[in-house]
C-alpha atoms as a PDB file:
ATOM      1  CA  UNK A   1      16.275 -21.897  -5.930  1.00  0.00           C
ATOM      2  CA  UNK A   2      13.660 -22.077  -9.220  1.00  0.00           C
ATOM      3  CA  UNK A   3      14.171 -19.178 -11.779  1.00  0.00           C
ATOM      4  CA  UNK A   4      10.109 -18.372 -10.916  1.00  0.00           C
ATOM      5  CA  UNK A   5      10.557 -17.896  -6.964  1.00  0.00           C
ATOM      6  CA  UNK A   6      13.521 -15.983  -7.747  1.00  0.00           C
ATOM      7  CA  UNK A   7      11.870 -13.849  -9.961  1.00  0.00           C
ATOM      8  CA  UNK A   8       8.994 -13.716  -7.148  1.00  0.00           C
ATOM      9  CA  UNK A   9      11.061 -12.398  -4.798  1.00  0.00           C
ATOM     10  CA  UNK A  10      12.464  -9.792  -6.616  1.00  0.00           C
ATOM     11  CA  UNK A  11       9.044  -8.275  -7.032  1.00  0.00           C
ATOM     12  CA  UNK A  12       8.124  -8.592  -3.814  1.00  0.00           C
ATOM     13  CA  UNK A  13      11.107  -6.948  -2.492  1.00  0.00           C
ATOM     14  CA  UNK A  14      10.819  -4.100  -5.223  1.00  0.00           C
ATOM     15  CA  UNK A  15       6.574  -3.857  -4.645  1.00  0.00           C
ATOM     16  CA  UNK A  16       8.067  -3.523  -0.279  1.00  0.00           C
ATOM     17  CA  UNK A  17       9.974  -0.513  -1.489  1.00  0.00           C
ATOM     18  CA  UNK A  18       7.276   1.053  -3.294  1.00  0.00           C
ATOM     19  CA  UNK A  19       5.048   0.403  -0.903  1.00  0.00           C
ATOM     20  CA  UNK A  20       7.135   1.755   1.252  1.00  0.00           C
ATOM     21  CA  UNK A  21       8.044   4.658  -0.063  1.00  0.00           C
ATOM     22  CA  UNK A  22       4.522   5.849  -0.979  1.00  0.00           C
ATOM     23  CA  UNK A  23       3.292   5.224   2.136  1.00  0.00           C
ATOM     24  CA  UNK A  24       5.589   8.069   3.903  1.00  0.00           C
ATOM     25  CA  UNK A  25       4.867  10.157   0.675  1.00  0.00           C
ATOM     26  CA  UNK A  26       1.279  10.197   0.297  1.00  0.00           C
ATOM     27  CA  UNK A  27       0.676  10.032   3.830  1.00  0.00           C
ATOM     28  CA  UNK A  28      -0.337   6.500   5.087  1.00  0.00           C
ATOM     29  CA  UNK A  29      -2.454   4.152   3.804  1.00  0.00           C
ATOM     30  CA  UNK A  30      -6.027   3.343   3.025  1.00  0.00           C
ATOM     31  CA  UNK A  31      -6.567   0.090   4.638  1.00  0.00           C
ATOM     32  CA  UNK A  32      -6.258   2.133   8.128  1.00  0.00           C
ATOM     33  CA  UNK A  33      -7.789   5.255   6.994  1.00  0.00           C
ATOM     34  CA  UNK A  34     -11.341   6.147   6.861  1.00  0.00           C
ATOM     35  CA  UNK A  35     -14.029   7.866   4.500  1.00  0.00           C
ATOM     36  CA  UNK A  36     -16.426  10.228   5.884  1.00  0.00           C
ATOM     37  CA  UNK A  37     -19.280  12.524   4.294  1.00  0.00           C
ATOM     38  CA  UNK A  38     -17.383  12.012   1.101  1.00  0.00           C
ATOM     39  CA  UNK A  39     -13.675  12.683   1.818  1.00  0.00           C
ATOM     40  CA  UNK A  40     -11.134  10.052   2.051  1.00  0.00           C
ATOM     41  CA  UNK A  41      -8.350  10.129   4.546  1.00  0.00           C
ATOM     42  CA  UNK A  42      -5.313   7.675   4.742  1.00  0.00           C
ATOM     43  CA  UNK A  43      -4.085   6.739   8.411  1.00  0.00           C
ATOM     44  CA  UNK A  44      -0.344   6.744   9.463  1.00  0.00           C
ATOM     45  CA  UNK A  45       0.028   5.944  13.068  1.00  0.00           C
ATOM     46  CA  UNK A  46      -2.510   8.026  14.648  1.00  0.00           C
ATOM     47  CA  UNK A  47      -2.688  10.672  12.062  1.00  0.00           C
ATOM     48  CA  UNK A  48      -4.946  11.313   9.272  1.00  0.00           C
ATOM     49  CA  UNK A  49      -4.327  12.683   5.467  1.00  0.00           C
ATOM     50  CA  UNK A  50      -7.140  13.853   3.453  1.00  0.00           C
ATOM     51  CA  UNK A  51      -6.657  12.517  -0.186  1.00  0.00           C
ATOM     52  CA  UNK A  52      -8.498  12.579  -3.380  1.00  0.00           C
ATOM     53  CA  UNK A  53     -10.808   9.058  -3.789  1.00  0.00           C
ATOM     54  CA  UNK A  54      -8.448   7.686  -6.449  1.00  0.00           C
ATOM     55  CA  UNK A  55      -5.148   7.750  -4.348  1.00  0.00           C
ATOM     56  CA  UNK A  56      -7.350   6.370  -1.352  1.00  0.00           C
ATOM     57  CA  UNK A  57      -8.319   3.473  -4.128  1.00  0.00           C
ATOM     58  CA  UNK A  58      -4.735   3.121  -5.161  1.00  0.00           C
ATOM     59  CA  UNK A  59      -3.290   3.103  -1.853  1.00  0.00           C
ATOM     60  CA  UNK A  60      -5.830   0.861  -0.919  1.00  0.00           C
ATOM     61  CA  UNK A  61      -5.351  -1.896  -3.873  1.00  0.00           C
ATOM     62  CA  UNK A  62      -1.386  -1.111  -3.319  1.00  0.00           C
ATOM     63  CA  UNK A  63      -1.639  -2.543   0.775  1.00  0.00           C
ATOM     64  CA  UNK A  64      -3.929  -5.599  -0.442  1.00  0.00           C
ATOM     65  CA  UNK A  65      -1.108  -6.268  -3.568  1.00  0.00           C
ATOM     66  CA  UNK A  66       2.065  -6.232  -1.101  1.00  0.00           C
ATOM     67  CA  UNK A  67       0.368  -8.293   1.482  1.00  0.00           C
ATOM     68  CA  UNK A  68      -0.967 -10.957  -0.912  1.00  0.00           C
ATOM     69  CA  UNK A  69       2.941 -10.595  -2.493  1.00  0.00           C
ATOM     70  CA  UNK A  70       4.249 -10.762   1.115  1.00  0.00           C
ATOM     71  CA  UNK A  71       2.470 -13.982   1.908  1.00  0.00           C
ATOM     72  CA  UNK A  72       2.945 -15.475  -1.205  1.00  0.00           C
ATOM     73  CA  UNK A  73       6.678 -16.001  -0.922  1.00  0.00           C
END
């Protein structure tokens, strides 16, 4: 295996576990969750978690990243 895809896969694995990890800690994710009359809530299962809008940006920029990393490799 190439030095790069190596490399690759290292940050993808590391990005899963920080992904991971925040997800259970913040309280979901964005790409689920919803915004209404200007409050942001992240979606775990069924649940919902009322966040400020700049974790509900990050969380949602976060998914996008470790999907696009996911399907990269």
């Amino acid at each position: 295996m190439k030095k790069p895809l190596k490399i690759l896969l290292a940050v993808t694995a590391v990005n899963f576990g920080v992904f991971g990890f925040l997800f259970f800690s913040i309280g979901g994710s964005a790409v689920g969750g919803r915004t209404e009359n200007g409050r942001c809530y992240l979606r775990n299962k069924s649940e919902y978690t009322e966040v400020s809008r700049g974790t509900f940006l990050y969380s949602y920029c976060h998914t996008l990243l470790t999907a696009a990393l996911f399907l990269s490799t």
